[in-house]
Each structure stands twice: as structure tokens, then as C-alpha cells.
Protein backbone atom coordinates (compact mmCIF):
# COMPACT_ATOMS: atom_id res chain seq x y z
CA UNK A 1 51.93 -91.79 -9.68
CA UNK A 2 50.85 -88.71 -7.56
CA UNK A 3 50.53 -86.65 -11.43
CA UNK A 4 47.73 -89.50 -12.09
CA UNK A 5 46.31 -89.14 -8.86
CA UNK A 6 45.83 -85.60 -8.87
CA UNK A 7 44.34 -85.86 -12.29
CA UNK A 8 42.25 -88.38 -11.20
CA UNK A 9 40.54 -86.44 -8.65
CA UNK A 10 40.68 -83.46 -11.23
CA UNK A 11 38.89 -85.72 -13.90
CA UNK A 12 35.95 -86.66 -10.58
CA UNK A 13 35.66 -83.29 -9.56
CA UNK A 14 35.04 -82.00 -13.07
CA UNK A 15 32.69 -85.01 -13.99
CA UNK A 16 30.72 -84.36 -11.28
CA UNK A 17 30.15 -81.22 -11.42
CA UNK A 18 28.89 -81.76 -15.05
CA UNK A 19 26.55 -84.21 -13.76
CA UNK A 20 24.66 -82.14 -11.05
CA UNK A 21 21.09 -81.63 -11.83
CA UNK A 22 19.32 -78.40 -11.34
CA UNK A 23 16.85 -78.64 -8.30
CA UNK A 24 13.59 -77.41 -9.09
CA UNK A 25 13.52 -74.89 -6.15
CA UNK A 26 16.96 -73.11 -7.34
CA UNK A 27 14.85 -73.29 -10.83
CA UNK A 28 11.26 -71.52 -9.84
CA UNK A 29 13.79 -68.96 -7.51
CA UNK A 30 14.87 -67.63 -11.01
CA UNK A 31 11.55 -67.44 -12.41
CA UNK A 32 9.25 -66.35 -8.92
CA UNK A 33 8.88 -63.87 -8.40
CA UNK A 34 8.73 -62.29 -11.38
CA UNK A 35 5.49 -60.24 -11.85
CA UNK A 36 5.34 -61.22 -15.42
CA UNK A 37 4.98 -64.92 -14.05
CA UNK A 38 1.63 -63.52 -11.92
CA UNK A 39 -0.51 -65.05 -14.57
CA UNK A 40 -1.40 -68.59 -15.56
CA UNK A 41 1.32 -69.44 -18.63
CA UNK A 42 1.90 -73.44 -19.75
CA UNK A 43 4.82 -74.93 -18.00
CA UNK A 44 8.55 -73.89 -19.37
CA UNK A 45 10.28 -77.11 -19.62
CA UNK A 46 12.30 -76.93 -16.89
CA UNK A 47 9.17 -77.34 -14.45
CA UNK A 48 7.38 -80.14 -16.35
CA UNK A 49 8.81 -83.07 -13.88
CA UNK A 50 8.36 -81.32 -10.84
CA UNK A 51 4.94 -80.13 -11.85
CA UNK A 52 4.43 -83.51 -12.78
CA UNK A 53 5.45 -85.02 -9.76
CA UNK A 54 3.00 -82.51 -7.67
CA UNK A 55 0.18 -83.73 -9.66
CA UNK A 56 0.97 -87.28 -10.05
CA UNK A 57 0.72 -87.41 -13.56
CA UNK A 58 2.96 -87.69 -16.57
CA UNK A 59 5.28 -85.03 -18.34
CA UNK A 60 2.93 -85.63 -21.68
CA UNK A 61 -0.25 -84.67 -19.56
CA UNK A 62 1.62 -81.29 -18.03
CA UNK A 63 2.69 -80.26 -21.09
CA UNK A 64 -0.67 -80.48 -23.06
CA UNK A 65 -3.27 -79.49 -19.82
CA UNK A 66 -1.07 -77.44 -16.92
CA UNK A 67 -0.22 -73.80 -16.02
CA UNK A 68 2.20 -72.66 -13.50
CA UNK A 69 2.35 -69.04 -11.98
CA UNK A 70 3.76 -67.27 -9.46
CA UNK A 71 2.38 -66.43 -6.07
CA UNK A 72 5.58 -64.24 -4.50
CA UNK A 73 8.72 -66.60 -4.55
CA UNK A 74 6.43 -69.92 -4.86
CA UNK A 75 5.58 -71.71 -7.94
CA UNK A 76 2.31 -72.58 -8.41
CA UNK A 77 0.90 -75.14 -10.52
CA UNK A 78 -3.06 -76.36 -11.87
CA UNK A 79 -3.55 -79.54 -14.01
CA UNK A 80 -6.52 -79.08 -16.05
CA UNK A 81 -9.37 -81.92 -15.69
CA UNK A 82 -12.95 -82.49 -15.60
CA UNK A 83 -14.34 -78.94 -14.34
CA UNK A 84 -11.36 -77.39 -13.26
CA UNK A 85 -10.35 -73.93 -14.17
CA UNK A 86 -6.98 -72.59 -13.77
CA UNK A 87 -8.22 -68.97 -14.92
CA UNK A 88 -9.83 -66.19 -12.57
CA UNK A 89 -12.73 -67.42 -10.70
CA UNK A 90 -16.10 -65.84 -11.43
CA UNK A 91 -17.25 -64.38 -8.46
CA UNK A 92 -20.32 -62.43 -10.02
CA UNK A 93 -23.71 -63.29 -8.46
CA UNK A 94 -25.56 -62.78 -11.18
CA UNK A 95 -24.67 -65.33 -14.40
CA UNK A 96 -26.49 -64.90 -17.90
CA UNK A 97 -26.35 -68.79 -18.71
CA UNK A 98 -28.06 -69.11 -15.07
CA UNK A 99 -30.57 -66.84 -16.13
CA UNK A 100 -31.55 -68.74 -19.19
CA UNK A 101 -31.39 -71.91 -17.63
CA UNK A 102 -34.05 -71.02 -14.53
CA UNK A 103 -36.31 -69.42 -17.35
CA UNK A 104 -36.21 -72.59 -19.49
CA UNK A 105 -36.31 -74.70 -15.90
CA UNK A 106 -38.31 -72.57 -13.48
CA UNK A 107 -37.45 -73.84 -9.58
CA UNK A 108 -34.54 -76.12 -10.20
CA UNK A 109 -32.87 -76.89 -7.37
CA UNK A 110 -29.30 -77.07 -9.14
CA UNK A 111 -28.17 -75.23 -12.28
CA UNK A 112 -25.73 -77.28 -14.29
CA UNK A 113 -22.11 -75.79 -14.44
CA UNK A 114 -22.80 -76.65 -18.37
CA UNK A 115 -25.14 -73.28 -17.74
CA UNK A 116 -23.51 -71.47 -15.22
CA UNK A 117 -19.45 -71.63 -16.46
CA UNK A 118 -16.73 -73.92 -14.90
CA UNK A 119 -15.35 -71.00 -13.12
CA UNK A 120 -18.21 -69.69 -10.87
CA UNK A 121 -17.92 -70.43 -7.03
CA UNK A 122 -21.62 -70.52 -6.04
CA UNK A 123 -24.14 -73.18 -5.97
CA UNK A 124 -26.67 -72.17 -7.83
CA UNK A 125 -30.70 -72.48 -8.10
CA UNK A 126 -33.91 -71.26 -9.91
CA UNK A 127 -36.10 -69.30 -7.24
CA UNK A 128 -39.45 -69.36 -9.90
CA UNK A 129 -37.75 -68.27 -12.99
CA UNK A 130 -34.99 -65.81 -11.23
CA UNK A 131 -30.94 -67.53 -10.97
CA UNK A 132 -30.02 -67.53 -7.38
CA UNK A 133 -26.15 -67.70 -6.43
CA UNK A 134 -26.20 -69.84 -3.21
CA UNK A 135 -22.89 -70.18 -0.46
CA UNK A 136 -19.88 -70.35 -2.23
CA UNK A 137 -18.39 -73.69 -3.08
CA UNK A 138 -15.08 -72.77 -3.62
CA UNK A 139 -12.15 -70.37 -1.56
CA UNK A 140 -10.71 -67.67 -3.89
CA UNK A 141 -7.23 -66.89 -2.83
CA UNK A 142 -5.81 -63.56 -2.93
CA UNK A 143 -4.92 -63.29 -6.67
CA UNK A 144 -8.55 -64.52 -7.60
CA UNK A 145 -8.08 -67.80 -8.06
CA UNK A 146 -9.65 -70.82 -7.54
CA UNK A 147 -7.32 -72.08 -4.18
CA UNK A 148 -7.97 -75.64 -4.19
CA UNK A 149 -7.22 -75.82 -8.19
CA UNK A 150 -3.46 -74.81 -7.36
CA UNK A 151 -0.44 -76.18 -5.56
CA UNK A 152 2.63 -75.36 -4.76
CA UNK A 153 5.51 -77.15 -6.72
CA UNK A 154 8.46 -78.10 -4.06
């Protein structure tokens, strides 16, 4: 009896340990913070739920239109959607599509981002036929990215 109790708690111990997932925090402590995870790459399979989870969205949708990096020891994450860019922003205050657009639209009060590139942070206007980059619209954190396009996956 105490040989198959003793195995017992052998057989639970062993079990469960087989059993245990991997937290996503012991997961992104392997891979931040890496400095070749500093840029934008799609999300390695062991991040997809978490990532998904941040973003409220399904593993499908990470996998075909997210990016994770690394920012230090924290994982970052950006889901792709309608005018969101997970690249460098454009902080340039002079834009050639803008240029072309006030010349074909002299004194427009807004330039279309279809002109000016998803990834500027200005507002921008036609003063006469001249682009003019207005107050920035965006925060650019300290890597050069777009802040409010990342989070942090927990």
C-alpha cells in the first residue's frame, strides 16, 4: 500500500509538471532584450495568444497583421489596421506626396494621408501651393516609433 502511494504522488508530481504552461513573461524574458529583437519582426508563435489577448483579437489576425519588438526587457506589440504603421515614424517636415498634392489643390486645409504616407506625424495643409507640416499628431517614443501604435504584452 505505501509502494502505491508513493508512486501515486510520483505519477502527480510528474504529470504535473508535464502539464505546466509557459507564461508569456518567462517567454518574452528569453527573447527581450535581445538587440536583434529592436526591430519590428511578425510574432514567433509562442507570443501569438498573448499578443492576441493585448489586442483583443484572434491568433489568425496576429499572425497575418502584427509585429512584436523589443523595448529593453518588455515586449512590445502593434496590430496592423486602418492607418496604422508599425514601422519608423516619418518625422520629416517636408513630404514629396504633400508637395504634389497642394500644387494639384492649392490652400487645402487637410492633405489626405493617401498623399502624405501613413507614417507621418503632422497635420498637414496647402499654404497657396507650398505643403505645410502643422503640430504633430502623434508622440514618437524613443526608438522612433509611433507610441500609441504599440503596447506592451504582459
Amino acid at each position: 500500500m505505501r509502494f502505491f502511494a508513493i508512486g501515486l504522488a510520483l505519477a502527480v508530481m510528474i504529470g504535473g509538471a508535464g502539464v505546466m504552461p509557459v507564461q508569456p513573461a518567462q517567454a518574452a524574458g528569453a527573447y527581450c532584450p535581445n538587440p536583434a529583437h529592436g526591430r519590428p519582426a511578425k510574432v514567433p508563435a509562442d507570443f501569438v495568444s498573448a499578443v492576441a489577448k493585448a489586442f483583443q483579437t484572434d491568433a489568425d489576425a496576429v499572425r497575418d497583421a502584427a509585429f512584436v519588438r523589443c523595448v529593453g526587457a518588455r515586449l512590445m506589440a502593434c496590430y496592423v489596421g486602418a492607418n496604422l504603421n508599425c514601422d519608423k515614424a516619418d518625422m520629416r517636415r517636408t513630404l514629396a506626396g504633400a508637395t504634389a498634392w497642394c500644387l494639384q489643390h492649392p490652400g487645402a486645409t487637410d492633405i489626405p494621408m493617401a498623399a502624405t504616407g501613413h507614417d507621418t506625424i503632422y497635420q498637414w495643409s496647402c499654404n497657396g501651393h507650398r505643403a505645410v507640416a502643422g503640430k504633430a499628431v502623434m508622440t514618437v517614443d524613443a526608438q522612433g516609433y509611433v507610441a500609441e501604435n504599440w503596447k506592451e504584452v504582459p
